[in-house]
Structures are given as structure tokens and as C-alpha cells.
Protein backbone atom coordinates (compact mmCIF):
# COMPACT_ATOMS: atom_id res chain seq x y z
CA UNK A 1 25.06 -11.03 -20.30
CA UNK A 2 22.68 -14.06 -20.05
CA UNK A 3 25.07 -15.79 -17.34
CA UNK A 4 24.61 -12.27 -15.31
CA UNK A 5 20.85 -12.81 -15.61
CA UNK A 6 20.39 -16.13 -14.65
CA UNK A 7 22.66 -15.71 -11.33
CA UNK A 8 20.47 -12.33 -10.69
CA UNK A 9 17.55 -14.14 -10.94
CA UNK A 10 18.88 -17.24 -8.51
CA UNK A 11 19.71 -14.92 -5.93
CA UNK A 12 16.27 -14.24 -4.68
CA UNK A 13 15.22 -17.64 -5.15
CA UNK A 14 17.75 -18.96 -2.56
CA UNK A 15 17.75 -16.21 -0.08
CA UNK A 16 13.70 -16.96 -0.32
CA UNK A 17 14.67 -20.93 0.73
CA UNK A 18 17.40 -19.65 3.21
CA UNK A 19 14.98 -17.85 5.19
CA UNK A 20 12.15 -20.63 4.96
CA UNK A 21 14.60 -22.78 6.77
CA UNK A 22 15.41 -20.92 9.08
CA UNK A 23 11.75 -19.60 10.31
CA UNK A 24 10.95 -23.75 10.28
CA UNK A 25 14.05 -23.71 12.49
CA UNK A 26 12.91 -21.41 14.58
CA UNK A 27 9.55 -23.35 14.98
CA UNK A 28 10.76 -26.74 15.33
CA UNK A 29 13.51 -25.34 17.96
CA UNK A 30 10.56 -23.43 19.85
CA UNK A 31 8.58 -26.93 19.66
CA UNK A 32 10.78 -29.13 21.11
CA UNK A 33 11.32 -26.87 24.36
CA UNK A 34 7.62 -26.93 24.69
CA UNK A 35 7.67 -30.59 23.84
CA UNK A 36 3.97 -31.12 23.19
CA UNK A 37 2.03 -34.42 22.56
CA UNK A 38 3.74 -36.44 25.63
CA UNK A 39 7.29 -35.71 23.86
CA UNK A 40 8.54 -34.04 26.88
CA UNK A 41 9.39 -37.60 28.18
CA UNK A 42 12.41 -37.96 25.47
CA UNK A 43 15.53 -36.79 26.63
CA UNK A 44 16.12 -33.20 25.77
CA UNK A 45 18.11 -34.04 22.89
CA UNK A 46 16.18 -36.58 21.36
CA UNK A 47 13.69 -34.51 21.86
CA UNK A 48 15.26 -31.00 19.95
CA UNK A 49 16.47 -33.46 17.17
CA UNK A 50 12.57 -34.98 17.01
CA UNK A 51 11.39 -31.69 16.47
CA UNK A 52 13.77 -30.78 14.23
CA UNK A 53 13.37 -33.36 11.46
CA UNK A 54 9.67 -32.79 11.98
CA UNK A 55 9.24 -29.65 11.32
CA UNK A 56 12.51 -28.81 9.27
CA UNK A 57 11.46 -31.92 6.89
CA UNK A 58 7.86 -31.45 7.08
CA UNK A 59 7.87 -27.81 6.45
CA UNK A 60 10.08 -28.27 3.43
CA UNK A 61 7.29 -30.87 2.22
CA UNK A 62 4.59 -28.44 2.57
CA UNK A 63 6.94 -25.01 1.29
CA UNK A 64 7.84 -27.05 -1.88
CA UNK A 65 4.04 -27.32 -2.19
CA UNK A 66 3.22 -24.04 -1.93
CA UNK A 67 5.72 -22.88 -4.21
CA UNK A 68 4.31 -25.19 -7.14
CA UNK A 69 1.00 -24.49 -6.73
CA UNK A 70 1.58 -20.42 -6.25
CA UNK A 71 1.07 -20.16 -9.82
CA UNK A 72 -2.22 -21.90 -9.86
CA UNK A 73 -3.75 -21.21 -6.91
CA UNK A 74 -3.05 -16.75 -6.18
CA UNK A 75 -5.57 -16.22 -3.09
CA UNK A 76 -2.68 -16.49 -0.36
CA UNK A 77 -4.81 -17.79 2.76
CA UNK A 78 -6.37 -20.55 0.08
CA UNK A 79 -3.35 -22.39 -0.94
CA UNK A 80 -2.44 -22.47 2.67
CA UNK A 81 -5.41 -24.00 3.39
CA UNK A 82 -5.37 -26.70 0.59
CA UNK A 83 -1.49 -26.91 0.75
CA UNK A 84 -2.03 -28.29 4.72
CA UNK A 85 -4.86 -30.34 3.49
CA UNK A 86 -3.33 -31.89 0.58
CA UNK A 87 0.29 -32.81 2.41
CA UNK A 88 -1.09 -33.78 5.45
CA UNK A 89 -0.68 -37.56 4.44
CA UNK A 90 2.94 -36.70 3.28
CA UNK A 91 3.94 -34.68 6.66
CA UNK A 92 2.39 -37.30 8.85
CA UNK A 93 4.66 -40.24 6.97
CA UNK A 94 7.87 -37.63 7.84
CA UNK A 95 7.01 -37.53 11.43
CA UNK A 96 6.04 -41.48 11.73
CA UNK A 97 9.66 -42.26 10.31
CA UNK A 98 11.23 -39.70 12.83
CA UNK A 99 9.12 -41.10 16.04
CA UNK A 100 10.68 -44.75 14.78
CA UNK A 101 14.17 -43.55 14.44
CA UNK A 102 14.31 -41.20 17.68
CA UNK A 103 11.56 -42.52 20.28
CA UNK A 104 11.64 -46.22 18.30
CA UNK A 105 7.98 -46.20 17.76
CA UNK A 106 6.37 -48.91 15.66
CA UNK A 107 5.71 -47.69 11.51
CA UNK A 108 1.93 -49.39 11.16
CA UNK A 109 -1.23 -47.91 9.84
CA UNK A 110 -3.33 -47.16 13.33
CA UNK A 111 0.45 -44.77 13.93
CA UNK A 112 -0.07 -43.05 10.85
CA UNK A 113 -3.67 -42.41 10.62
CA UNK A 114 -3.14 -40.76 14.55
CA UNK A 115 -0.67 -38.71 13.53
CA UNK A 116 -3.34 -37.00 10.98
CA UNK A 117 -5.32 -35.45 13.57
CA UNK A 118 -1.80 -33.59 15.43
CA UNK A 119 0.04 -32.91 11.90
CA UNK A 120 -2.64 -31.09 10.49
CA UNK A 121 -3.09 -27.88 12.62
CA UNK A 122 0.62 -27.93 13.20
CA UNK A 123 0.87 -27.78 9.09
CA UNK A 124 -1.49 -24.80 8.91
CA UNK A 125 -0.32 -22.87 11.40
CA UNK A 126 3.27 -23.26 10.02
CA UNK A 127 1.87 -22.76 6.49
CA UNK A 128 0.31 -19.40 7.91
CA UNK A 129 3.28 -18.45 9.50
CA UNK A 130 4.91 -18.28 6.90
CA UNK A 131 2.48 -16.74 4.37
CA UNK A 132 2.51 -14.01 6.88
CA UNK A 133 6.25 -13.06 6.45
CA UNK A 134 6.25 -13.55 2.87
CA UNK A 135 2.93 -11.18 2.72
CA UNK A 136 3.27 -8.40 0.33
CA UNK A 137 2.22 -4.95 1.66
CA UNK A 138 -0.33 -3.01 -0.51
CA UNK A 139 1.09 -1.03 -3.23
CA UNK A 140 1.21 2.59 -2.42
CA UNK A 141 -0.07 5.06 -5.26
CA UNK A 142 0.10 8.75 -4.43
CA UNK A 143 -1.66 10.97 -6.94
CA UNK A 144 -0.95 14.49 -7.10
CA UNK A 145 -2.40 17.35 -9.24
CA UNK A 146 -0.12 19.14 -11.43
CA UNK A 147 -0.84 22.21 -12.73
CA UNK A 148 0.37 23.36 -16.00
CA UNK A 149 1.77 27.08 -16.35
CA UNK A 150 -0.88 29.01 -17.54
CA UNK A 151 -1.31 29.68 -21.15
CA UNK A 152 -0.01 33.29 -22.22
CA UNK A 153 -3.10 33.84 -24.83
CA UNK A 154 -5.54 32.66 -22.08
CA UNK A 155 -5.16 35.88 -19.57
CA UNK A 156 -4.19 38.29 -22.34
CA UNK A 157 -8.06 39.65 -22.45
CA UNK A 158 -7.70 39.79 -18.54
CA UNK A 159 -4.56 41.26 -18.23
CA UNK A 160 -4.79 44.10 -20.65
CA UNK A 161 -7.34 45.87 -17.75
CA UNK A 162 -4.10 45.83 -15.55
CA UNK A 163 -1.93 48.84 -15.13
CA UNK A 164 1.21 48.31 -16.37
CA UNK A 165 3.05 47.23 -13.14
CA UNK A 166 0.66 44.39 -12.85
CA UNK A 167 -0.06 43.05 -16.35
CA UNK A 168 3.11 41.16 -16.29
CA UNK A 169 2.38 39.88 -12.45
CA UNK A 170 1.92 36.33 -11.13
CA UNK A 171 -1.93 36.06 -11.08
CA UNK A 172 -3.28 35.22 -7.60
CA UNK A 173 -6.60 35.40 -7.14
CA UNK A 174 -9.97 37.85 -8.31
CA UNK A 175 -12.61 39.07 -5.75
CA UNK A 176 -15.42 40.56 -6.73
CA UNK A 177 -16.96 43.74 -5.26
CA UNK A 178 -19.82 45.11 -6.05
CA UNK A 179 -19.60 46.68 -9.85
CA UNK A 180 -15.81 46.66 -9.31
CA UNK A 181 -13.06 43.86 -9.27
CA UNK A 182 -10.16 43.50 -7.05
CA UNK A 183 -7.11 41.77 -8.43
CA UNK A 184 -4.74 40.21 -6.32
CA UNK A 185 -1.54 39.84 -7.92
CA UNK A 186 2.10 39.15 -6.30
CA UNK A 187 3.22 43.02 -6.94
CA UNK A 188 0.01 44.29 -5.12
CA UNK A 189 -3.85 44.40 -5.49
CA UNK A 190 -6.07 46.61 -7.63
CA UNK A 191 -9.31 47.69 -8.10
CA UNK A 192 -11.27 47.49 -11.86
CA UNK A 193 -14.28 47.71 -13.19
CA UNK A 194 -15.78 45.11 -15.03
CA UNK A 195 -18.33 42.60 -14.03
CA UNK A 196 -17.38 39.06 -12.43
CA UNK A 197 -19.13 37.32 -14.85
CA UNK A 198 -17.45 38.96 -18.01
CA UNK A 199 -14.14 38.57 -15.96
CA UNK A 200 -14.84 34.34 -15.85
CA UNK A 201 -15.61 34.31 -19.47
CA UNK A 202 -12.36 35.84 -20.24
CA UNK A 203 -10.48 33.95 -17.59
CA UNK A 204 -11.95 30.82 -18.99
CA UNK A 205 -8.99 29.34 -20.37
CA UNK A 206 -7.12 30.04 -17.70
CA UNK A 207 -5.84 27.59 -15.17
CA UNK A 208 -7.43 28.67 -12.40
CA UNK A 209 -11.32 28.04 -10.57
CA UNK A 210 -14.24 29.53 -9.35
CA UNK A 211 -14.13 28.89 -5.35
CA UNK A 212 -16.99 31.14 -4.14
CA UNK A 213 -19.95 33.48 -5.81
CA UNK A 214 -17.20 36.03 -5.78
CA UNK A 215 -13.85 34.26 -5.95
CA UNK A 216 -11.90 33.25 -8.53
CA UNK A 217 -8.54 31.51 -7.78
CA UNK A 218 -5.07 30.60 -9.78
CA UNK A 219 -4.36 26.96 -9.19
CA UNK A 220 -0.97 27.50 -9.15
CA UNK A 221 -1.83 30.25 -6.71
CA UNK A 222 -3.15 27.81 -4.42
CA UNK A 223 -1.15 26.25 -0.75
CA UNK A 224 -3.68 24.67 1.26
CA UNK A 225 -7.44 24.31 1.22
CA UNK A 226 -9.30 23.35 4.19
CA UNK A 227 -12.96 21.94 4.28
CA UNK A 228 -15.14 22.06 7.55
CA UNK A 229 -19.02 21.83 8.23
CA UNK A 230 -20.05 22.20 4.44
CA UNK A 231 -17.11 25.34 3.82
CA UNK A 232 -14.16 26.19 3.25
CA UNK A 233 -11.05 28.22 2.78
CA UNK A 234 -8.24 28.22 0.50
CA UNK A 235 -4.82 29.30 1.30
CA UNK A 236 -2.92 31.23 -1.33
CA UNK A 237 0.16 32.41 -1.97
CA UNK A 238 1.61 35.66 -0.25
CA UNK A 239 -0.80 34.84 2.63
CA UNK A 240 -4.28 35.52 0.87
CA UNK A 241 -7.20 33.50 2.05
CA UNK A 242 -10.39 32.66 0.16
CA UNK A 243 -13.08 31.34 1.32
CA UNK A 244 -15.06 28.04 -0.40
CA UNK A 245 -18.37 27.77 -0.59
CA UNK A 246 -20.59 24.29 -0.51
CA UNK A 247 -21.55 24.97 -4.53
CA UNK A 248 -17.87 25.26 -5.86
CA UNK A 249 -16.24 23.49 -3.36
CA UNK A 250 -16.69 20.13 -5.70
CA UNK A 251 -14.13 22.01 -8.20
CA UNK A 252 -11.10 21.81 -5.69
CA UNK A 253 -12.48 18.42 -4.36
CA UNK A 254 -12.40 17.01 -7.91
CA UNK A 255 -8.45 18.52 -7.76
CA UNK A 256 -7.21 16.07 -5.32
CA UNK A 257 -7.38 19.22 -2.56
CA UNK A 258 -9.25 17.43 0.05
């Protein structure tokens, strides 16, 4: 079991280095057919295998950087910074040996402390390159409101008022009118009387909210809610609409609805 683990955990590591080699591949390849800094004049050849060592064997001196100090240093665009600072010196030493062994140019200290100036911005951009393919997208978090099946005891008060072919109904909605209520259920509506207030108190429990001076909704009633110019209007199931007022429209706002 531990032998499974540690090859599990290799895996990544080398398809990581795999593709680090191949994007400075990629660069140094791209590089030597531009063949800037006067190294057009090498032979094409010389020229591709110049670029290659320099930015194949650079880049690996400034990646193995960046992977030691990842733990240290988290801000991304910082260690690139301070990783192309810091191996500057080291990078510049890699491309003075490879302009003496392809172009025979002389190893001294006037070479090397030129090469500074050109191996730097090279080493960033390379450095940023690369940071920007290994950049992790933001994690996505969806939230969603999830609404409990109402409580039998919590509608009981409510429901008694019902005739019997509705008592046992899926809840959908209550609108008031006048000294009378009318409650919207999935076999039908139906008229009461009682008072909107007394109906919230007893409704209280329930899961459901107050949308308008004289709506009261289910929340598991509810489809779609849309808000426009300070109102708004809630879509319910079996193709009843509400409508939202300013006041209470906070309620559905604090429900993830819009």
C-alpha cells in the first residue's frame, strides 16, 4: 500500500518536470529562429543548439528555484520576480559557457557581467511564462438554498380552515383580500376568512415568507424570482405569480434568490 502511494504521488511530480521542459523547449526553439542579440550570424545549427542549452539549462536553473522556494515564498508573481533576480548570476554563467563552446567566445569577467543585463528579462519573462500555465484558476463555490420539507405541526393551525380536499394539499402560496384569504394550493384555490395577520402568526413556523403586504409564499413553492427597478415577482409553482415588494424583498434576497 505505501509503494502504491509513493508512485501516485511521483506521477504528478514528473509529468510537472516533463512539461517544464518542454515549454523551455518551445522557447529556446522559438529563440533561436529569431536569433536575437547578433546570434543570427551563427550558422543555423549552432545557432538552434545555442539556444537550446540556454534556455533548456537556464530555465531548469531558475524552475529548480522556484520549486524550492514555492514553499516559502506563496505570492506567485513575487517569487518570479526574486527567482529571476536571485539566479540571474547563475543563468548568465550557463549562457557564458555555451557562447564559449558554440560561438568560442572568451569566459572573462567583462563577458559575464554583459550577459547580466540580456539574461535577466529573458529569465523573467520565461519565469512568467511559466507561472502562467501552472496558474491555478479560482476555486468555484456555488451555494444553493435548500429548503427543508415543511414541518407537519407547523401548518396544522392553518390547515384545519381548509376544506377537506385541500387540507392535505401542497401549500402554494396565501393572498390576502380584504377580510377574506385566498389559498392557493396545488388541488385548487379557496377563499377563507380570517385576517392576514392571524394567518402569519400561525404560518410562522412554516417554511415559507412574507413577499408583499398581502403575500405569503411556500419556499418550496417557489421557481424563479425576478427583481427590477426596486420590485419584484416571484414565480411559483403551477404557474402562480406574486409580486415582491421593496420592504420584503430583502427576505428572498437573503435566500440566495437574486
Amino acid at each position: 500500500m505505501t509503494g502504491k502511494a509513493t508512485v501516485t504521488g511521483v506521477a504528478p511530480s514528473v509529468r510537472r518536470w516533463g512539461v517544464d521542459l518542454a515549454i523551455l523547449a518551445a522557447i529556446g526553439l522559438l529563440m533561436g529562429f529569431l536569433g536575437p542579440f547578433g546570434s543570427d550570424r551563427v550558422p543555423v545549427v549552432g545557432r538552434y543548439v545555442y539556444w537550446m542549452i540556454c534556455m533548456v539549462g537556464g530555465g531548469l536553473v531558475g524552475v529548480t528555484a522556484d520549486e524550492l522556494l514555492s514553499r516559502r515564498v506563496r505570492v506567485v508573481w513575487l517569487r518570479v520576480a526574486v527567482v529571476s533576480i536571485l539566479m540571474t548570476p547563475a543563468v548568465s554563467l550557463v549562457v557564458l559557457v555555451a557562447e564559449h563552446l558554440v560561438m568560442g567566445g572568451r569566459i572573462d569577467w567583462s563577458g559575464f557581467m554583459r550577459l547580466h543585463w540580456q539574461v535577466w528579462p529573458i529569465l523573467l519573462a520565461v519565469m512568467a511564462v511559466r507561472a502562467l500555465v501552472w496558474r491555478r484558476s479560482p476555486a468555484r463555490i456555488e451555494t444553493r438554498t435548500v429548503i427543508a420539507p415543511p414541518l407537519p405541526e407547523a401548518e396544522v393551525a392553518f390547515r384545519r380552515q381548509l376544506s377537506a380536499k385541500r387540507r392535505s394539499a401542497r401549500l402554494i402560496a396565501v393572498e390576502a383580500h380584504d377580510h377574506y384569504l385566498k389559498v392557493h394550493t396545488d388541488a385548487g384555490a379557496e377563499l377563507i376568512t380570517l385576517r392576514f395577520g392571524d394567518a402569519l402568526s400561525e404560518l410562522a413556523g412554516a417554511h415559507g415568507w412574507r413577499v408583499h403586504r398581502s403575500w405569503w409564499v411556500a419556499a418550496d413553492a417557489v421557481e424563479d424570482v425576478r427583481w427590477r427597478r426596486g420590485a419584484g415577482e416571484v414565480r411559483l409553482a403551477g404557474g402562480l405569480t406574486a409580486p415582491v415588494s421593496r420592504t420584503h424583498g430583502a427576505t428572498l434576497k437573503e435566500a440566495g434568490w437574486f
